[in-house]
PDB file of N, CA and C in Angstrom:
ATOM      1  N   UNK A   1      -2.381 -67.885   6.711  1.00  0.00           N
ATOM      2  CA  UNK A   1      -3.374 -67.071   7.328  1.00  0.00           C
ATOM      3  C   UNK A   1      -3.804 -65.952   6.378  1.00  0.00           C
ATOM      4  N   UNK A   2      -5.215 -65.780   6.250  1.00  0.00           N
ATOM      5  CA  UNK A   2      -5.472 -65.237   5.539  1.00  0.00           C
ATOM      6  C   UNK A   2      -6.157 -63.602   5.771  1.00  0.00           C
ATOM      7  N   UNK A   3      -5.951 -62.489   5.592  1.00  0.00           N
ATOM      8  CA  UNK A   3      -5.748 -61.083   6.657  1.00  0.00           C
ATOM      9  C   UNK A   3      -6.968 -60.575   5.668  1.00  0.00           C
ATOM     10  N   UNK A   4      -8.182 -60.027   6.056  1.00  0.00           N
ATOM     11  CA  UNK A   4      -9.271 -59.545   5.564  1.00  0.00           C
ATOM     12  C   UNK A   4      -9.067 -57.874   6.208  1.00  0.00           C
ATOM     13  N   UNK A   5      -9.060 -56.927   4.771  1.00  0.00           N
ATOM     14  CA  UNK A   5      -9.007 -55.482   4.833  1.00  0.00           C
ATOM     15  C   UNK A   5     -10.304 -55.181   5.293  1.00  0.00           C
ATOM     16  N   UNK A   6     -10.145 -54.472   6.057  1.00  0.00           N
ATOM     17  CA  UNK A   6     -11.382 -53.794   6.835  1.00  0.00           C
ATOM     18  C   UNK A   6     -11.689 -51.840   6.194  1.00  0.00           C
ATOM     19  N   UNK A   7     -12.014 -51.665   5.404  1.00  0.00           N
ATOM     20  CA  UNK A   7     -12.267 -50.198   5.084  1.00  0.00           C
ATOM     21  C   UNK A   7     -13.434 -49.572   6.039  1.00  0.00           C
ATOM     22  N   UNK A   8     -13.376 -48.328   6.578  1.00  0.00           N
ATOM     23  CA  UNK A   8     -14.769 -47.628   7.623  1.00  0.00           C
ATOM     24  C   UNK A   8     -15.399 -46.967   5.742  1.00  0.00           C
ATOM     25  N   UNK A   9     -16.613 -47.135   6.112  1.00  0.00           N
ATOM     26  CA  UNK A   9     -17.374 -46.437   5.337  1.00  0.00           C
ATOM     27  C   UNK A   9     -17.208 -44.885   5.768  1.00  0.00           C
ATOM     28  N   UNK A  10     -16.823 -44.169   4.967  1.00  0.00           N
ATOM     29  CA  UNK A  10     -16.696 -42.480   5.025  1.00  0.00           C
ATOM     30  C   UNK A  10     -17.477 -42.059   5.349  1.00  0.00           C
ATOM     31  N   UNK A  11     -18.988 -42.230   4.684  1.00  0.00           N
ATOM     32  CA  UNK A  11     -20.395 -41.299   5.067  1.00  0.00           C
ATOM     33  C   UNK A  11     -20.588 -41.377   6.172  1.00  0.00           C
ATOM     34  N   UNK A  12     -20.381 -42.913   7.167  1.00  0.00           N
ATOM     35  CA  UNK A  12     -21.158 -42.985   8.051  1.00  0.00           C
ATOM     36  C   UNK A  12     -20.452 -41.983   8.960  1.00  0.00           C
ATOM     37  N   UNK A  13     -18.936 -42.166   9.353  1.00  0.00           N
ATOM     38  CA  UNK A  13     -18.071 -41.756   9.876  1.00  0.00           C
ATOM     39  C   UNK A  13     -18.086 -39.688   9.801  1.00  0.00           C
ATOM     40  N   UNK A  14     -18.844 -39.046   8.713  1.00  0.00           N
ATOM     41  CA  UNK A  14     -19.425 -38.151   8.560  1.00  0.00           C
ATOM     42  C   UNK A  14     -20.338 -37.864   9.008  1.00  0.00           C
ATOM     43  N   UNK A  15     -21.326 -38.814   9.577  1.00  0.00           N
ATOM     44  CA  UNK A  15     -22.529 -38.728   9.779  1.00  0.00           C
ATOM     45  C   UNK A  15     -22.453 -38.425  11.611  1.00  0.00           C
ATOM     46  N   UNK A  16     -21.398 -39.398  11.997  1.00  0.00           N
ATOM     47  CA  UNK A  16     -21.298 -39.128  13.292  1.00  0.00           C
ATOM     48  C   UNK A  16     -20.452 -37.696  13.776  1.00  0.00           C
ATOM     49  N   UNK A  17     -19.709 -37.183  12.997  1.00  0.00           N
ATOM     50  CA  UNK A  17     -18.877 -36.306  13.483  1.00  0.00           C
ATOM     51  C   UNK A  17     -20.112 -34.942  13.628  1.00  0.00           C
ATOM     52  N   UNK A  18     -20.992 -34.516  12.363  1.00  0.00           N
ATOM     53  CA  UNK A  18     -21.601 -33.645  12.307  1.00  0.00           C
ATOM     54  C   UNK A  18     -21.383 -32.881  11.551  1.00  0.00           C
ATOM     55  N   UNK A  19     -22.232 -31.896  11.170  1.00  0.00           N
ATOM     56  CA  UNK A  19     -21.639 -30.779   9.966  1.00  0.00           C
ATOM     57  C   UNK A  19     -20.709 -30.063  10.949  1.00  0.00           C
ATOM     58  N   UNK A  20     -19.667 -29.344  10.090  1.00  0.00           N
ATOM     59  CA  UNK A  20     -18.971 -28.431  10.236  1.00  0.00           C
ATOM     60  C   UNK A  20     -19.281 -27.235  10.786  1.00  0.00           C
ATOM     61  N   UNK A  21     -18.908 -26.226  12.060  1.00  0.00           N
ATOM     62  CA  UNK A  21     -19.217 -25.244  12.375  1.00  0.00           C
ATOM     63  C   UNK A  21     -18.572 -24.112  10.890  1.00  0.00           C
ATOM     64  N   UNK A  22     -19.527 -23.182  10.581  1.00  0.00           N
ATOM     65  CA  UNK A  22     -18.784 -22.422   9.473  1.00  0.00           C
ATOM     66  C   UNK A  22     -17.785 -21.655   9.736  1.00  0.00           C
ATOM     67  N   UNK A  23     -16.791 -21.385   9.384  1.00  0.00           N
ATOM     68  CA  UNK A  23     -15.509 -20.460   9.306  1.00  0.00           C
ATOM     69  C   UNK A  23     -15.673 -19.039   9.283  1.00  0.00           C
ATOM     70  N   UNK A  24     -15.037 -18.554  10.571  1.00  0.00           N
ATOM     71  CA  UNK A  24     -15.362 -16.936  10.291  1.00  0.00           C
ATOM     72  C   UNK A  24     -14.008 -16.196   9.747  1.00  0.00           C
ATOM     73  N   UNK A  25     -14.137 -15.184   9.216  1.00  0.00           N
ATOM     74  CA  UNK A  25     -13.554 -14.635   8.106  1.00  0.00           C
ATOM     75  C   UNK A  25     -12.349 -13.885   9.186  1.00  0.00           C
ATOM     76  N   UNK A  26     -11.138 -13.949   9.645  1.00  0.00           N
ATOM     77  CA  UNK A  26     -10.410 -13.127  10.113  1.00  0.00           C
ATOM     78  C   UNK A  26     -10.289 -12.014   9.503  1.00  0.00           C
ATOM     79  N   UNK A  27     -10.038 -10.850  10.819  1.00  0.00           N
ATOM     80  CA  UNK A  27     -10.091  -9.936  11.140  1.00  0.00           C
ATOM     81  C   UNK A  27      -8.913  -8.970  10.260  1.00  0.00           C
ATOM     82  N   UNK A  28      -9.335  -8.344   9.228  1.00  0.00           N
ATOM     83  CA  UNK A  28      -7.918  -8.055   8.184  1.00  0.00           C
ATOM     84  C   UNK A  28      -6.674  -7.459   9.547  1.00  0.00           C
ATOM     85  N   UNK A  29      -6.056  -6.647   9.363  1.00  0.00           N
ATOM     86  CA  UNK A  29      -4.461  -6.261  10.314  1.00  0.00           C
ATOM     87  C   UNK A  29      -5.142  -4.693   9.910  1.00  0.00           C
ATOM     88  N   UNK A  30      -4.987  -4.088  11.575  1.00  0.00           N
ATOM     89  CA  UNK A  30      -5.325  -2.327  11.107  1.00  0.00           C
ATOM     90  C   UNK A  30      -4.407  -1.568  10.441  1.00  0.00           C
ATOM     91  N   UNK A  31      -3.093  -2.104  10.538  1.00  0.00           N
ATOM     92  CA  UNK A  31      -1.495  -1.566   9.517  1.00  0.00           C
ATOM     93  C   UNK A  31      -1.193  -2.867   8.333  1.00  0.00           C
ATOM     94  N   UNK A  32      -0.990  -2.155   7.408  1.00  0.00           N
ATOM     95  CA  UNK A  32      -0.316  -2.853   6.569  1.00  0.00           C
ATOM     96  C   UNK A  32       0.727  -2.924   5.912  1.00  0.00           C
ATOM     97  N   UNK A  33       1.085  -1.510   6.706  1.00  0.00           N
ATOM     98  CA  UNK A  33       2.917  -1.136   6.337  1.00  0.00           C
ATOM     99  C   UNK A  33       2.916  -0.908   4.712  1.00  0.00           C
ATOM    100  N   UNK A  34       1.948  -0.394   4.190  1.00  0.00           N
ATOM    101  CA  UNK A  34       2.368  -0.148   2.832  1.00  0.00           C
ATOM    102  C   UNK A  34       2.650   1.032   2.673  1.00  0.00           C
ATOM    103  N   UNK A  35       2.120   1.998   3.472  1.00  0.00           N
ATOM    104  CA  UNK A  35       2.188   3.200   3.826  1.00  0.00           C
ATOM    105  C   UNK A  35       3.819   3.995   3.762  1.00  0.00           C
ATOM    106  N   UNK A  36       4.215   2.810   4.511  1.00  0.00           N
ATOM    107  CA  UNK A  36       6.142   2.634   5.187  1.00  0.00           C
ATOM    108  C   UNK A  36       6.457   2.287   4.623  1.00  0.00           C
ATOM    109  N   UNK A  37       6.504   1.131   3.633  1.00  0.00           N
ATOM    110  CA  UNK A  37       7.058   0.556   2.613  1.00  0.00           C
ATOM    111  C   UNK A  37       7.141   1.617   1.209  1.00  0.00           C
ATOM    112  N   UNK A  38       6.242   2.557   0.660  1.00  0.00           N
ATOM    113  CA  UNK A  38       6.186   3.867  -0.054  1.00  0.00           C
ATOM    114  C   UNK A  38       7.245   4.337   0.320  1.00  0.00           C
ATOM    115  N   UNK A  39       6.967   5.032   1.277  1.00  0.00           N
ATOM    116  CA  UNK A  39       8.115   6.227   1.567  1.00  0.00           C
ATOM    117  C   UNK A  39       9.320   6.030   1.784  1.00  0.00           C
ATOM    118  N   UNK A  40       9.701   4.957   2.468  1.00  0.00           N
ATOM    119  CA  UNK A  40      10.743   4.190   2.205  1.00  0.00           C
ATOM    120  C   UNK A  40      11.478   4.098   0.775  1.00  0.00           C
ATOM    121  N   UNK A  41      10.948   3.408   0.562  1.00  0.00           N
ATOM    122  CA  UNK A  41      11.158   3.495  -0.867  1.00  0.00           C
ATOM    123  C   UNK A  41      11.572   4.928  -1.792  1.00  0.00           C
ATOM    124  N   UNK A  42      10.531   5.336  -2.003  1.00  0.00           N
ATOM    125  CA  UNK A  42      10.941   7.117  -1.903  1.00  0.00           C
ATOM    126  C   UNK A  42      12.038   7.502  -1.745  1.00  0.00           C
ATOM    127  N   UNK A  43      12.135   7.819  -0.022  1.00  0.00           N
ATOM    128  CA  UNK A  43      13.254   7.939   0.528  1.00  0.00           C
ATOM    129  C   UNK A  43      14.602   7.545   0.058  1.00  0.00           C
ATOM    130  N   UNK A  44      14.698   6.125   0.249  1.00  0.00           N
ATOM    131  CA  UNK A  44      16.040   5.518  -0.260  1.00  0.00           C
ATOM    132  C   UNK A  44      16.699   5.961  -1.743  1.00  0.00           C
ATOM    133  N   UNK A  45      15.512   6.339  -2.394  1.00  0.00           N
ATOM    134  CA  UNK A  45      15.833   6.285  -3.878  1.00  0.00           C
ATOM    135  C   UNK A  45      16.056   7.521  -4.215  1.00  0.00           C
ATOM    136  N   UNK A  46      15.542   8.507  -3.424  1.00  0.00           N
ATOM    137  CA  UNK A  46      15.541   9.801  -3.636  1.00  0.00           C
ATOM    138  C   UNK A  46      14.996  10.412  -4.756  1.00  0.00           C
ATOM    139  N   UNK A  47      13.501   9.687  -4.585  1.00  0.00           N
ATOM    140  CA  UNK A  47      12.742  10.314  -5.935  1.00  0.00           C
ATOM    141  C   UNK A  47      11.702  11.534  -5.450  1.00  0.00           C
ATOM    142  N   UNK A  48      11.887  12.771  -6.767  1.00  0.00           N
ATOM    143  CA  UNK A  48      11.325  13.409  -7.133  1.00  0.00           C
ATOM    144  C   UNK A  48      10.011  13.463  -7.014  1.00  0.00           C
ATOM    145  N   UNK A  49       9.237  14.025  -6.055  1.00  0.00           N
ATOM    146  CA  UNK A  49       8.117  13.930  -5.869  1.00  0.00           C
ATOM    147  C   UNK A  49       6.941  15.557  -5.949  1.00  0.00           C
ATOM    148  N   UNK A  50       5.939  15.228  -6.232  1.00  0.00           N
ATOM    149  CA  UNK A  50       4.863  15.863  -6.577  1.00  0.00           C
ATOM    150  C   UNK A  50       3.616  15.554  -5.484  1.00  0.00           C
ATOM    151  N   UNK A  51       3.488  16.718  -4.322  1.00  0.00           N
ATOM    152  CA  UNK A  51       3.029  16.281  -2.988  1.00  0.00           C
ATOM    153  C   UNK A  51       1.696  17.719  -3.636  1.00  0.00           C
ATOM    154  N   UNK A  52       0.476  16.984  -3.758  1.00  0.00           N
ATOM    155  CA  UNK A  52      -0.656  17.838  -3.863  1.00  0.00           C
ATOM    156  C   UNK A  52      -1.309  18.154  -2.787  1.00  0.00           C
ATOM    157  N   UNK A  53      -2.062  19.336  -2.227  1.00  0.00           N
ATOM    158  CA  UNK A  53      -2.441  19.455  -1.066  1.00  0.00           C
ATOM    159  C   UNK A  53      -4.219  19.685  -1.376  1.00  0.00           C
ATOM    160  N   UNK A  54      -4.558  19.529  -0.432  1.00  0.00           N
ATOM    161  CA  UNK A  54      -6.393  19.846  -0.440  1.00  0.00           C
ATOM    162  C   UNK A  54      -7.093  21.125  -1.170  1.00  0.00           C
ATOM    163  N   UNK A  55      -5.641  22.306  -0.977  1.00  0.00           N
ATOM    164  CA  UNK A  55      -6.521  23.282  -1.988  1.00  0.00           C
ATOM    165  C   UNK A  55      -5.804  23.828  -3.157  1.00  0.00           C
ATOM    166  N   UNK A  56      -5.340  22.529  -3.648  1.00  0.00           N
ATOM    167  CA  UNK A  56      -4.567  22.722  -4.910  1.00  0.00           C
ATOM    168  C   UNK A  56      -3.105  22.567  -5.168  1.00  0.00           C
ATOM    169  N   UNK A  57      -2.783  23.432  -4.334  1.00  0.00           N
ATOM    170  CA  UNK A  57      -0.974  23.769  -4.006  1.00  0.00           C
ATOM    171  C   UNK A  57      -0.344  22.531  -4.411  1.00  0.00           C
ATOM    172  N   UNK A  58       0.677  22.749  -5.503  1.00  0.00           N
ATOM    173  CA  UNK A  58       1.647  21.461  -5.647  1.00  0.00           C
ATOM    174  C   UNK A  58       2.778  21.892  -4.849  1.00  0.00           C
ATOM    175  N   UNK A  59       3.772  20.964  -3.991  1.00  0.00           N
ATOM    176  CA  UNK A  59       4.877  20.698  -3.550  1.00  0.00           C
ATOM    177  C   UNK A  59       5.817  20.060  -4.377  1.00  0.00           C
ATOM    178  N   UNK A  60       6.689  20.470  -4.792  1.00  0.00           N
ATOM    179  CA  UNK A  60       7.849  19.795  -5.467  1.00  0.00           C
ATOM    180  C   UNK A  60       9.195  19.659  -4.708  1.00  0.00           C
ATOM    181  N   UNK A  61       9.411  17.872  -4.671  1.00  0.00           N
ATOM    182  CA  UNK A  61      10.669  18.108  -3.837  1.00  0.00           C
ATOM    183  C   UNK A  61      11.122  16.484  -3.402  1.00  0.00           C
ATOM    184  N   UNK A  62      12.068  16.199  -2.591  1.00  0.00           N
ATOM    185  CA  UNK A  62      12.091  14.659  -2.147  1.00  0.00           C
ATOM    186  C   UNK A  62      11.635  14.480  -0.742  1.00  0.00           C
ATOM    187  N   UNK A  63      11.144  13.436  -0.465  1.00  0.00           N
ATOM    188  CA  UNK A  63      11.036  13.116   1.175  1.00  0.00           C
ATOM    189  C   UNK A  63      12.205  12.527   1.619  1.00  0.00           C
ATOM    190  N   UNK A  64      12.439  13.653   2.938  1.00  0.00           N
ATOM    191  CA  UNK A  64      13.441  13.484   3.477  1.00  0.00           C
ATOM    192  C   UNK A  64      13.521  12.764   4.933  1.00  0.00           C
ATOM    193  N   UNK A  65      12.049  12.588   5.778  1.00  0.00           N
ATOM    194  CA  UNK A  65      11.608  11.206   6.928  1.00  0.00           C
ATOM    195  C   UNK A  65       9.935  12.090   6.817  1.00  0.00           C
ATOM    196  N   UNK A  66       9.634  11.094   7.463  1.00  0.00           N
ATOM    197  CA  UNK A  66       8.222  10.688   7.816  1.00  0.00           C
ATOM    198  C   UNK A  66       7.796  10.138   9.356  1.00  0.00           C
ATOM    199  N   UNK A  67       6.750  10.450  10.081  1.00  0.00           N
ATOM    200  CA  UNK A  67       6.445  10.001  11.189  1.00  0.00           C
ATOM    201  C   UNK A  67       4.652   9.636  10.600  1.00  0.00           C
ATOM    202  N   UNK A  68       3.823   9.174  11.561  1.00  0.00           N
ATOM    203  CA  UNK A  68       2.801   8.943  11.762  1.00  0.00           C
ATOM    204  C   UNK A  68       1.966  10.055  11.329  1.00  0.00           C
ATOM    205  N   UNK A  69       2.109  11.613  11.735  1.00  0.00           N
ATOM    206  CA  UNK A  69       1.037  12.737  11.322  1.00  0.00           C
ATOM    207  C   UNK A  69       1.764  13.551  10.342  1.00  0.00           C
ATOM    208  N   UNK A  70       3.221  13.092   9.719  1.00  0.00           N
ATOM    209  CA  UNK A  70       3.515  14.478   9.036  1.00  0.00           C
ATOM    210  C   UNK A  70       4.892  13.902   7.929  1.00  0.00           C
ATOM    211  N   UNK A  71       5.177  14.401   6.954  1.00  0.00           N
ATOM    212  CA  UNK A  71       6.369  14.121   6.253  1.00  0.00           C
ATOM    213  C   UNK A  71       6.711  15.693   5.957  1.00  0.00           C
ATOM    214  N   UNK A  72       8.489  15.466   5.662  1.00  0.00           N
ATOM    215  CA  UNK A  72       9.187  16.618   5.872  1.00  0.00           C
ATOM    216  C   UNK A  72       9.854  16.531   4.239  1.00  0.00           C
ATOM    217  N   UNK A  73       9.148  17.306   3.342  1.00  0.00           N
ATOM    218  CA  UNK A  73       9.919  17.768   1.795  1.00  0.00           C
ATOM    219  C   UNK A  73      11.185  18.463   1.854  1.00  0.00           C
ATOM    220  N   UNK A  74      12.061  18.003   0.628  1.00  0.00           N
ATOM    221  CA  UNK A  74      13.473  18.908   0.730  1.00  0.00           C
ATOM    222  C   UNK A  74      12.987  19.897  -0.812  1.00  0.00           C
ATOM    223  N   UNK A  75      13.022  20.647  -0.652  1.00  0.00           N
ATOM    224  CA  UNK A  75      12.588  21.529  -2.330  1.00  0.00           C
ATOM    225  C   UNK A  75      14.051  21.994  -2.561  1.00  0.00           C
ATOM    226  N   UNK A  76      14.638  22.401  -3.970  1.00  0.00           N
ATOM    227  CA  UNK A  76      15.521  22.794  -4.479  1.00  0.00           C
ATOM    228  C   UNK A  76      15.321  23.986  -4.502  1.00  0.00           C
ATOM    229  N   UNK A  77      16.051  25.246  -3.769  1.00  0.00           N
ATOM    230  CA  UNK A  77      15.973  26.785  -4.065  1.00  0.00           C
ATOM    231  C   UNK A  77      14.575  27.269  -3.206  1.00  0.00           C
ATOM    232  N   UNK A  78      14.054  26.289  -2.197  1.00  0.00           N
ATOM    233  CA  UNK A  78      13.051  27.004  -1.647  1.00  0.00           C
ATOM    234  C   UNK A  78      13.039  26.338  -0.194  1.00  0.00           C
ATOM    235  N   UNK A  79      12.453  27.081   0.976  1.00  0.00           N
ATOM    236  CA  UNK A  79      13.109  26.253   2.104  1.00  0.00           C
ATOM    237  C   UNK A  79      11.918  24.767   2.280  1.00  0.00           C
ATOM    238  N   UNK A  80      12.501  24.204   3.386  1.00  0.00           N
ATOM    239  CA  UNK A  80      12.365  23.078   3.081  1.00  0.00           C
ATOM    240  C   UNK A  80      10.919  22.696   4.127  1.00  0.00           C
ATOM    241  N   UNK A  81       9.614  21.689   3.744  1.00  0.00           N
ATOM    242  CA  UNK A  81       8.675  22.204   4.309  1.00  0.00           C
ATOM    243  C   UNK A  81       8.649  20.928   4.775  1.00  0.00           C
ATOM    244  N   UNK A  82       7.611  21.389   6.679  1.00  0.00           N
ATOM    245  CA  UNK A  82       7.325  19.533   7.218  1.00  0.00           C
ATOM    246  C   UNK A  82       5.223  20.034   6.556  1.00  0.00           C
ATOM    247  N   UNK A  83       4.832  19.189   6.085  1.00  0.00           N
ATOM    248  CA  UNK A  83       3.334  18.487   5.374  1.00  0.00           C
ATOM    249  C   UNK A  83       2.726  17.982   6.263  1.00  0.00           C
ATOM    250  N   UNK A  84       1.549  18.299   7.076  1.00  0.00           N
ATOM    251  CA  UNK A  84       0.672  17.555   7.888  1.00  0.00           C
ATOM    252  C   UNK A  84      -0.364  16.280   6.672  1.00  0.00           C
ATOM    253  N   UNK A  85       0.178  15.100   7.067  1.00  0.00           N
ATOM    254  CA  UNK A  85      -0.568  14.424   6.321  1.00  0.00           C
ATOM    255  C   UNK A  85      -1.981  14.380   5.975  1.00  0.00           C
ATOM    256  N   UNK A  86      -2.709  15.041   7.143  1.00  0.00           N
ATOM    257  CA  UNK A  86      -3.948  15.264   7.314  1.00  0.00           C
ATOM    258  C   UNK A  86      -4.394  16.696   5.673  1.00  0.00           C
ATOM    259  N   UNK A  87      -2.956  17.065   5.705  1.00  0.00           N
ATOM    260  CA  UNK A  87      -3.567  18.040   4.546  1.00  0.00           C
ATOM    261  C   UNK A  87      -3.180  17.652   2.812  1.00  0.00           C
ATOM    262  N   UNK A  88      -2.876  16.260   2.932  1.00  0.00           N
ATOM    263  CA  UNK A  88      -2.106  15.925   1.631  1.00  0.00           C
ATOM    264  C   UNK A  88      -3.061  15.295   1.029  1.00  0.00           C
ATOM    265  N   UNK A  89      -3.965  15.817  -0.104  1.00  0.00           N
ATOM    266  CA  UNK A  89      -4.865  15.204  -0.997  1.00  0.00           C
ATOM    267  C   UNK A  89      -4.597  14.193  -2.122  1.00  0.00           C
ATOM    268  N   UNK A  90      -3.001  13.989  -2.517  1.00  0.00           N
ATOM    269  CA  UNK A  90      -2.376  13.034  -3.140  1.00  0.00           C
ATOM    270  C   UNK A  90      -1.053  13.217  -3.514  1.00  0.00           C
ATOM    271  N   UNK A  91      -0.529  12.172  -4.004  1.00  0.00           N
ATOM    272  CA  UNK A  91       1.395  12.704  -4.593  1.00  0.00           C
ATOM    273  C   UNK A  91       1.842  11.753  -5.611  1.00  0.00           C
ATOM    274  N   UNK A  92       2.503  11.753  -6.174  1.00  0.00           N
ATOM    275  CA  UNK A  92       3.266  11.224  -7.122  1.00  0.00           C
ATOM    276  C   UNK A  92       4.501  11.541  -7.572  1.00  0.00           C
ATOM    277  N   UNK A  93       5.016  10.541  -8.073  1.00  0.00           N
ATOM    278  CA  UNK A  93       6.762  10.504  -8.727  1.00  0.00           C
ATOM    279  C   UNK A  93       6.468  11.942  -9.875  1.00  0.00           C
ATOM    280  N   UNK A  94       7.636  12.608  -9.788  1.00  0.00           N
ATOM    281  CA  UNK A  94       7.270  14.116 -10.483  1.00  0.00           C
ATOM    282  C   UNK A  94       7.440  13.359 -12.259  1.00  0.00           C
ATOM    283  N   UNK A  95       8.187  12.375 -12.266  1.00  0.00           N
ATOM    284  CA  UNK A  95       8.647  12.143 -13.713  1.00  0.00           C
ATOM    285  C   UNK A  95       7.868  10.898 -14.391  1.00  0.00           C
ATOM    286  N   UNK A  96       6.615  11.071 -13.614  1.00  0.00           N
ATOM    287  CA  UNK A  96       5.169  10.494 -13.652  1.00  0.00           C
ATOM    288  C   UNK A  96       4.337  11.763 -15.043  1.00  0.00           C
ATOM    289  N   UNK A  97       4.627  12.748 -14.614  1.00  0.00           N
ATOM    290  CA  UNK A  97       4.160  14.006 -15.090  1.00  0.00           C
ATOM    291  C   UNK A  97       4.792  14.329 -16.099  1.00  0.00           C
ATOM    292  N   UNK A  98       5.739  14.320 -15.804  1.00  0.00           N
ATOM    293  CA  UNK A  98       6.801  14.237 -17.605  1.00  0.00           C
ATOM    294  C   UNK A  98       6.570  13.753 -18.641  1.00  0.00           C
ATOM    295  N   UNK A  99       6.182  12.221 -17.968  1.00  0.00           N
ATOM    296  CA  UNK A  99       5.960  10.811 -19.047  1.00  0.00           C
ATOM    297  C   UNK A  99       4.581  11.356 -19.928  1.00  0.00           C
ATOM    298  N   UNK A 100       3.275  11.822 -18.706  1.00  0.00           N
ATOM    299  CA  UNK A 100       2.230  12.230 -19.320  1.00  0.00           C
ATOM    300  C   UNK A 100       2.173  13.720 -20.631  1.00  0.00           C
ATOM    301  N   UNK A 101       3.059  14.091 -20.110  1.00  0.00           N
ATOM    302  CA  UNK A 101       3.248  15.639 -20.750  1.00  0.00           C
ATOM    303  C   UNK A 101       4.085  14.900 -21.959  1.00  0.00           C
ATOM    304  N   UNK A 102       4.880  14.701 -22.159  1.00  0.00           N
ATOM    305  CA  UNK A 102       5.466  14.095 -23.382  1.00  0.00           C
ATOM    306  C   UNK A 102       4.540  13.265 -24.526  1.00  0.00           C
ATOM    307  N   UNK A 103       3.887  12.433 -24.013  1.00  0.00           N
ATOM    308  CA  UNK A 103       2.496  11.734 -24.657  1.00  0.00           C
ATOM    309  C   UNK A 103       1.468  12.664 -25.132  1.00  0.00           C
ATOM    310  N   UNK A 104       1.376  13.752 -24.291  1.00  0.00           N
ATOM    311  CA  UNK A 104       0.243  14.578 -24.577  1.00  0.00           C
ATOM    312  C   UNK A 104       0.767  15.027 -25.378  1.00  0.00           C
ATOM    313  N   UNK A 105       2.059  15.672 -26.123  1.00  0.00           N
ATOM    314  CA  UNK A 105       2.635  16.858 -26.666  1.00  0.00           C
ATOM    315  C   UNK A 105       2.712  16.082 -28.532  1.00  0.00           C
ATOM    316  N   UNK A 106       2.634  14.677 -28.266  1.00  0.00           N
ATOM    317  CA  UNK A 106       2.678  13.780 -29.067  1.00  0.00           C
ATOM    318  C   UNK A 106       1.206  13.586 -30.067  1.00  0.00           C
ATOM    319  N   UNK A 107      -0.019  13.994 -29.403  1.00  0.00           N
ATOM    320  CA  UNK A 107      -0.945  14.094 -29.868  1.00  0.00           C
ATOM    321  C   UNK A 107      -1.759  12.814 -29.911  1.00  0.00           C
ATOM    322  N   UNK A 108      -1.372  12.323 -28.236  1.00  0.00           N
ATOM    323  CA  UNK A 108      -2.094  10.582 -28.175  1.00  0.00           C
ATOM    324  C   UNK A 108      -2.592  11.055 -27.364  1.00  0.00           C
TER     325      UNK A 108
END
C-alpha cells in the first residue's frame, strides 16, 4: 500500500486565518524597586555618602533606613539628620569624589 503525503499549502491557510490584530505595547510597572535596591545596598555596605540638597548644602554621612518620603543620615561628630526626599537634588558614594579629586590633582 502505497501512503501519499498530503502537505496544506501555508499561504492559503494564512489567507483564511486573517492578518494579525497588532500588539499593544504593555504597560511598563509604576515601581521598579531600583530605588530599594540603592539604598539597600548602601545600607548593607555602609557606604559613605554625599547627599546634595536643592540649595546646595552637602550632607556627609551613611544611610541608616529609608521609608517612601524620607531617609535618615548618620554623620560622624554631628547629630544625625532624617532628609525629606522631596528636598534631595542628588547623592553619591563620597569616595566617588576622592577618585575625581585625585585625577584632577594629577593634571588629567
Amino acid at each position: 500500500m502505497n501512503r501519499k503525503l498530503i502537505r496544506p499549502n501555508l499561504s492559503e491557510l494564512k489567507e483564511r486565518l486573517g492578518p494579525k490584530p497588532p500588539r499593544r505595547k504593555q504597560v511598563p510597572p509604576d515601581q521598579t524597586n531600583a530605588e530599594a535596591f540603592y539604598y539597600l545596598k548602601q545600607m548593607n555596605a555602609r557606604t559613605p555618602m554625599v547627599v546634595v540638597l536643592k540649595d546646595g548644602e552637602e550632607l556627609r554621612g551613611v544611610i541608616e533606613w529609608y521609608d517612601r518620603n524620607c531617609i535618615k543620615v548618620n554623620r560622624a561628630g554631628a547629630p544625625n539628620l532624617m532628609v525629606m526626599k522631596d528636598c534631595i537634588k542628588y547623592m553619591y558614594k563620597a569616595e566617588e569624589q576622592d577618585e575625581t579629586r585625585s585625577t584632577r590633582s594629577d593634571g588629567i
